[in-house]
N, C-alpha and C. Protein backbone atom coordinates (compact mmCIF):
# COMPACT_ATOMS: atom_id res chain seq x y z
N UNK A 1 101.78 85.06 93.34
CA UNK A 1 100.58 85.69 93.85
C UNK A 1 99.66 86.01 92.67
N UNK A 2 98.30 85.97 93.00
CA UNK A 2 97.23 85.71 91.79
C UNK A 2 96.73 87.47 91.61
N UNK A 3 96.99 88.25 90.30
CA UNK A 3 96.17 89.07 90.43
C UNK A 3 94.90 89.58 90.97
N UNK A 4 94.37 90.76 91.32
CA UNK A 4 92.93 90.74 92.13
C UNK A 4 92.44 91.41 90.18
N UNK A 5 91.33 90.94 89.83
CA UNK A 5 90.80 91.34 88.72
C UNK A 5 90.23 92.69 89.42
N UNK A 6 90.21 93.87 88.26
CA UNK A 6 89.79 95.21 88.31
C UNK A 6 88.20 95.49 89.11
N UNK A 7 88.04 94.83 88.70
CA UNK A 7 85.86 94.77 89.17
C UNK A 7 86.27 94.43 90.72
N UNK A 8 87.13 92.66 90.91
CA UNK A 8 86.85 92.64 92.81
C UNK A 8 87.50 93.95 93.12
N UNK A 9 88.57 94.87 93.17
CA UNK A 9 89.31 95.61 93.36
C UNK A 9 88.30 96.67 93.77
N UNK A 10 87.40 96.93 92.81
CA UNK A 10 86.54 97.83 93.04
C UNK A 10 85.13 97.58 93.98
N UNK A 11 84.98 96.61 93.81
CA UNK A 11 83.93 96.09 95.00
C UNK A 11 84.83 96.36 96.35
N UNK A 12 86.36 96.11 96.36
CA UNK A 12 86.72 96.06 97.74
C UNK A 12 86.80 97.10 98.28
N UNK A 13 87.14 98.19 97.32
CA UNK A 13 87.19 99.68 97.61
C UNK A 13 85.87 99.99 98.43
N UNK A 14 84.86 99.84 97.52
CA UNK A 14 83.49 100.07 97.99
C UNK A 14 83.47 99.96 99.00
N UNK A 15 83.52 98.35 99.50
CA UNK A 15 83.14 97.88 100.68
C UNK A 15 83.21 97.90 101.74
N UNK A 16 84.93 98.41 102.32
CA UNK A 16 85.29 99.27 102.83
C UNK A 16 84.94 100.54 103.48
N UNK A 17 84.20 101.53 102.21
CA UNK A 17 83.43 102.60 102.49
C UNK A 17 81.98 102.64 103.01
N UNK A 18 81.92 101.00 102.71
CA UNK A 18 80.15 100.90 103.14
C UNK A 18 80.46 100.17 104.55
N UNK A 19 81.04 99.53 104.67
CA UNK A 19 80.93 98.17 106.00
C UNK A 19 80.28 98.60 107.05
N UNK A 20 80.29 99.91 107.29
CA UNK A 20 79.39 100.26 108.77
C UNK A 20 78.15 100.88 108.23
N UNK A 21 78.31 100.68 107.05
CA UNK A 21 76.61 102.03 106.88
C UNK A 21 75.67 101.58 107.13
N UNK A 22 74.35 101.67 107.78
CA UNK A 22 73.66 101.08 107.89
C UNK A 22 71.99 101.51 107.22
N UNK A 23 72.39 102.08 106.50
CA UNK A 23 71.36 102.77 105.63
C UNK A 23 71.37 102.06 104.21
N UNK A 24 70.27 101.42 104.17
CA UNK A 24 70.15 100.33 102.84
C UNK A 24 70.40 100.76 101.60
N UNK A 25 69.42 102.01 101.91
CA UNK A 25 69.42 102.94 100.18
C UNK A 25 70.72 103.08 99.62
N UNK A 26 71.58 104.16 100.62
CA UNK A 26 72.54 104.65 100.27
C UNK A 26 73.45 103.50 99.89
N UNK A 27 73.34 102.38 100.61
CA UNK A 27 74.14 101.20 99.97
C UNK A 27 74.19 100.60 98.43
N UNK A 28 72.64 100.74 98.45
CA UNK A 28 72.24 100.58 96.91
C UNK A 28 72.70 101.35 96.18
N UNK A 29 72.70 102.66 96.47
CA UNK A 29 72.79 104.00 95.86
C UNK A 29 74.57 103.83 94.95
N UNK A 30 75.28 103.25 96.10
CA UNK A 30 76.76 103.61 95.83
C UNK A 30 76.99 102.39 94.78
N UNK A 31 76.05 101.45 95.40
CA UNK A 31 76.16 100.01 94.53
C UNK A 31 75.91 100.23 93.42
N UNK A 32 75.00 101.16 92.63
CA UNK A 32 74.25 101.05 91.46
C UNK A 32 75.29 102.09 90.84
N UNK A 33 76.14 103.24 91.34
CA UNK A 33 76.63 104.12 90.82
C UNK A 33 77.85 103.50 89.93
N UNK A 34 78.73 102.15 90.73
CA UNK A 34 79.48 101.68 90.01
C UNK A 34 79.27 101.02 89.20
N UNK A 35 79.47 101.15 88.05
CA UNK A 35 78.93 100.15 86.49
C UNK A 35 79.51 98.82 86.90
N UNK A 36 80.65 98.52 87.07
CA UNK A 36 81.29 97.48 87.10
C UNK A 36 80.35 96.58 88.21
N UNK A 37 79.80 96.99 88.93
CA UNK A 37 79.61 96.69 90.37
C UNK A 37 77.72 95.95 90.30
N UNK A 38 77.31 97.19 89.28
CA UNK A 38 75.85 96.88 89.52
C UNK A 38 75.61 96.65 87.74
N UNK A 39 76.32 96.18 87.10
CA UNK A 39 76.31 95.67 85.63
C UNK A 39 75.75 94.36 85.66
N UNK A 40 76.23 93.70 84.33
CA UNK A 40 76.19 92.36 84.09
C UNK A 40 76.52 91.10 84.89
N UNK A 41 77.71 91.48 86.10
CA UNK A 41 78.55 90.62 86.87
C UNK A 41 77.94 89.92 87.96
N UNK A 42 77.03 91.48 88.56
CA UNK A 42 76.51 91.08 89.73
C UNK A 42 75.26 90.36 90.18
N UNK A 43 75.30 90.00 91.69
CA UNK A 43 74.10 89.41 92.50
C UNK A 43 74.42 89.98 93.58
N UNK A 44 72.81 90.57 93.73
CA UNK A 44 72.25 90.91 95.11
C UNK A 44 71.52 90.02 95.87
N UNK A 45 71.80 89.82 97.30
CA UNK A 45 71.02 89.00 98.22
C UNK A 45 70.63 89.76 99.52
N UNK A 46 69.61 89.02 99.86
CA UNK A 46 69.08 89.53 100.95
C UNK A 46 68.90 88.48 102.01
N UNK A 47 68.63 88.26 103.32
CA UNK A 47 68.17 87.50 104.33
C UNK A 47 66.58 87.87 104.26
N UNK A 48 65.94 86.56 103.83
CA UNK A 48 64.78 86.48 104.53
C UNK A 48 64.16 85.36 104.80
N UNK A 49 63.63 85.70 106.11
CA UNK A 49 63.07 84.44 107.03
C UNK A 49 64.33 83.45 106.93
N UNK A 50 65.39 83.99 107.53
CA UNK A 50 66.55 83.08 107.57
C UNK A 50 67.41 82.34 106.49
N UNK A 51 66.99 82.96 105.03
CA UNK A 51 67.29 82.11 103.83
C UNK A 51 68.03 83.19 103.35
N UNK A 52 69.00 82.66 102.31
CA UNK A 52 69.16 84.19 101.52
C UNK A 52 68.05 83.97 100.21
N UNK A 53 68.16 85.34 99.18
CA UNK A 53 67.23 85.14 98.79
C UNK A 53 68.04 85.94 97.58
N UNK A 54 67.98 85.88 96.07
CA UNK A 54 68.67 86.67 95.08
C UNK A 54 67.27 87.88 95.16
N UNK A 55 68.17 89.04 94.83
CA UNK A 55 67.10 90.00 94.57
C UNK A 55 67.11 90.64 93.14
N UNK A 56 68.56 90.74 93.04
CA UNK A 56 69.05 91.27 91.52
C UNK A 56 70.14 90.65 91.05
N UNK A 57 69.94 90.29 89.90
CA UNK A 57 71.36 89.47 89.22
C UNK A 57 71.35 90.06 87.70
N UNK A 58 72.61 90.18 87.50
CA UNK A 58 73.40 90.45 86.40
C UNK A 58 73.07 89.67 85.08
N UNK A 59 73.09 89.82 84.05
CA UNK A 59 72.82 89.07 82.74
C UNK A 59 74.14 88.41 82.62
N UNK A 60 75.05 88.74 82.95
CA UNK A 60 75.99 87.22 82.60
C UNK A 60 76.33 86.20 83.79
N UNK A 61 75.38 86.63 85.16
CA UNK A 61 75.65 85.66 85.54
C UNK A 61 74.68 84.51 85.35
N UNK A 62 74.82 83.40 85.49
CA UNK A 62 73.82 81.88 85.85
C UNK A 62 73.54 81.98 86.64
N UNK A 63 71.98 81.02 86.75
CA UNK A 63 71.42 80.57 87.39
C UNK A 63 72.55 79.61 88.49
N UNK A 64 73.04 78.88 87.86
CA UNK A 64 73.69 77.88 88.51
C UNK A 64 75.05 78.37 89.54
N UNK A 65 75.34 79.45 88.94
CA UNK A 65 76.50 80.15 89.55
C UNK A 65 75.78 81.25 90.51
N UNK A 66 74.75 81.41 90.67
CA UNK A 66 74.09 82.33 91.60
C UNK A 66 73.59 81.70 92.63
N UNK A 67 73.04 80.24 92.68
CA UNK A 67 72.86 79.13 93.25
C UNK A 67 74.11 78.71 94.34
N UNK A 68 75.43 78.61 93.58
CA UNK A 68 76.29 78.30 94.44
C UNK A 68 76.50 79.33 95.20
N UNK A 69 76.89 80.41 94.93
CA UNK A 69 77.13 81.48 95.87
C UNK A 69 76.27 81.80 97.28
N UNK A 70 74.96 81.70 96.82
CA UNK A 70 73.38 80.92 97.87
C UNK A 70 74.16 80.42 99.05
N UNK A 71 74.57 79.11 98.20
CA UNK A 71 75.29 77.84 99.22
C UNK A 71 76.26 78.23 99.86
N UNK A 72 77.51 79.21 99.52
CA UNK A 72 78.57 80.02 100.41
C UNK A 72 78.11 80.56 101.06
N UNK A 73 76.94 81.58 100.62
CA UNK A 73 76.77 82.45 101.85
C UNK A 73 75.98 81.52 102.79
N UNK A 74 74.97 80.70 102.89
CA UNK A 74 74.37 80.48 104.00
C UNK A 74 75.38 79.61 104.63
N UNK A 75 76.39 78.64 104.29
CA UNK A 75 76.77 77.55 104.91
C UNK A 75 78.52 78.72 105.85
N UNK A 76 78.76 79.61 105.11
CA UNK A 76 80.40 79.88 105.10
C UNK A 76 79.78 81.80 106.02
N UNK A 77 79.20 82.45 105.51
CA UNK A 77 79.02 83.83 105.86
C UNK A 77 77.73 84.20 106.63
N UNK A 78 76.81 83.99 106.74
CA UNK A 78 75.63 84.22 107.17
C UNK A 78 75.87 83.67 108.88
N UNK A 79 76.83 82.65 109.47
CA UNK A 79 77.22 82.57 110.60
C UNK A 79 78.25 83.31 110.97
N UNK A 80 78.58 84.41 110.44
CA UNK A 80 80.28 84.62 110.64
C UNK A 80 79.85 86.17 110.50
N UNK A 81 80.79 86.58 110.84
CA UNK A 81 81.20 88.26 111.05
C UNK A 81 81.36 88.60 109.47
N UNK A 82 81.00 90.14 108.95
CA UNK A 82 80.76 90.65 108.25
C UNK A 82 82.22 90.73 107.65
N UNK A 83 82.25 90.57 106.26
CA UNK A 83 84.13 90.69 105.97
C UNK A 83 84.12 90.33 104.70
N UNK A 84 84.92 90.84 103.58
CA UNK A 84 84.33 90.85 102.17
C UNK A 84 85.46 89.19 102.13
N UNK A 85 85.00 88.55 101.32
CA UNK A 85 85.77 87.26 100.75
C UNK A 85 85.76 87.33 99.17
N UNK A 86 86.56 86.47 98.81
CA UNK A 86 87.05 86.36 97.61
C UNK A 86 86.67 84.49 97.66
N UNK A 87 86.50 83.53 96.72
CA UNK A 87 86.33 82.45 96.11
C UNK A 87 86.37 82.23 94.56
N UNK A 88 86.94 80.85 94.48
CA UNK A 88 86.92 80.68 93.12
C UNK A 88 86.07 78.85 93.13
N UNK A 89 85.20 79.60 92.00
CA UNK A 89 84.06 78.68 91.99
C UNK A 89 84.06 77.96 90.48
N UNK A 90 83.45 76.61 90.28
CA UNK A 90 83.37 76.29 89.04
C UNK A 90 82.17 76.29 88.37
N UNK A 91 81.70 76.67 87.91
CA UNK A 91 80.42 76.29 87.42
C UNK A 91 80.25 76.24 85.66
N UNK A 92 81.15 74.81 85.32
CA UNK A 92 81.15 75.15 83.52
C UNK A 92 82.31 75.43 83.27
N UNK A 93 82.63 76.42 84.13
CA UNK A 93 84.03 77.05 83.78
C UNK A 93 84.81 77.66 84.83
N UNK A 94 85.68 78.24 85.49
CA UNK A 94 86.17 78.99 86.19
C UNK A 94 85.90 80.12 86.82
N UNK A 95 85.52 81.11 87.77
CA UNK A 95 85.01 82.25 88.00
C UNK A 95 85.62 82.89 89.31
N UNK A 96 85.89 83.80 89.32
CA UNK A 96 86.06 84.68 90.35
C UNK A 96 85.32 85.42 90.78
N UNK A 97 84.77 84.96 92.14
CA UNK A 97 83.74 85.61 93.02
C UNK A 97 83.95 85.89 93.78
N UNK A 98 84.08 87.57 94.46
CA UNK A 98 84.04 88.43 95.44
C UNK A 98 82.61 88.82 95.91
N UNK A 99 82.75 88.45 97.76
CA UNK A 99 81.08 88.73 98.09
C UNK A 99 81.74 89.60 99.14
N UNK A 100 80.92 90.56 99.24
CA UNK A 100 81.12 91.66 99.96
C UNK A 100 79.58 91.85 101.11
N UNK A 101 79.26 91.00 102.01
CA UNK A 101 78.42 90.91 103.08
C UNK A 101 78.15 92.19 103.91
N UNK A 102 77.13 93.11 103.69
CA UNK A 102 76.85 93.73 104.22
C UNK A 102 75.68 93.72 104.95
N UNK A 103 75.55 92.38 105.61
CA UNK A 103 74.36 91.79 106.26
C UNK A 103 73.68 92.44 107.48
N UNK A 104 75.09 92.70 108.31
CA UNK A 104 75.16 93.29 109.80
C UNK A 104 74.58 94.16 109.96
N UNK A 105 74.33 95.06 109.00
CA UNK A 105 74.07 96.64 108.47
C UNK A 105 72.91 97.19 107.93
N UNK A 106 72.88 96.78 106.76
CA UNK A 106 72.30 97.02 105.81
C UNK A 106 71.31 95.78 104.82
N UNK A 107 71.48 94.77 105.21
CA UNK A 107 70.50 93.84 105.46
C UNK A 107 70.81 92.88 103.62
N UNK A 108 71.84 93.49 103.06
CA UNK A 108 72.13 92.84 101.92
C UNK A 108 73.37 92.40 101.87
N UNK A 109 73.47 91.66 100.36
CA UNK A 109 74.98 91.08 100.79
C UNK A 109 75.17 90.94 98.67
N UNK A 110 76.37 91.56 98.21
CA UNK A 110 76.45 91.73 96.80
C UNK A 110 77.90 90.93 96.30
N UNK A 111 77.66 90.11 95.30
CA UNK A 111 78.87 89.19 94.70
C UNK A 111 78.83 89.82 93.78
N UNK A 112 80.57 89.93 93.02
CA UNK A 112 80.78 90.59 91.34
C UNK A 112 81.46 89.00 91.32
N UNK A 113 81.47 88.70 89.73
CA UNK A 113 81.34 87.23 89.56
C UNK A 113 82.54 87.76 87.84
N UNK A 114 83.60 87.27 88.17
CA UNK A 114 84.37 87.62 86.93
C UNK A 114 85.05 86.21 86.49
């Protein structure tokens, strides 16, 4: 069995505590409080006009690796019920990406990218 790295661990905690909230701010609010969470790692998305859309991204993530995640969520999550996932993506190199969809709700949806 594959370790869960410390950061998804903590997004999952979160997510958990957020999944029904439906108050955007406070989502942000809890999002931004965790360093790990709203650091270097992450991307924020939003739905608009049916697309997702990056709103905030992290300094270590890529372009190219923020791109794919794009492509998960619209093709894999954006039809589907709200539910945090885990993927491992390549882009260059190896990465572990936890997206935690809080679409239903709160109208965003946040990946930590380790």
């Amino acid at each position: 069995m594959d370790d869960i790295p410390e950061t998804a661990m903590a997004a999952l905690r979160l997510y958990y505590e957020l999944a029904r909230t439906d108050n955007r701010e406070a989502v942000l609010t809890a999002i931004a409080s965790q360093p790990s969470l709203s650091g270097p790692c992450h991307v924020l998305f939003q739905l608009m006009d049916s697309r997702v859309e990056v709103i905030e991204c992290g300094s270590l993530v890529t372009a190219e690796v923020a791109e794919i995640i794009v492509r998960i969520i619209e093709s894999d999550i954006t039809r589907s019920e709200d539910g945090a996932r885990r993927y491992t993506i390549s882009a260059g190199s190896l990465c572990d990406v936890t997206i935690l969809p809080l679409f239903q709700n709160a109208g965003i949806c946040l990946a930590v990218v380790v």
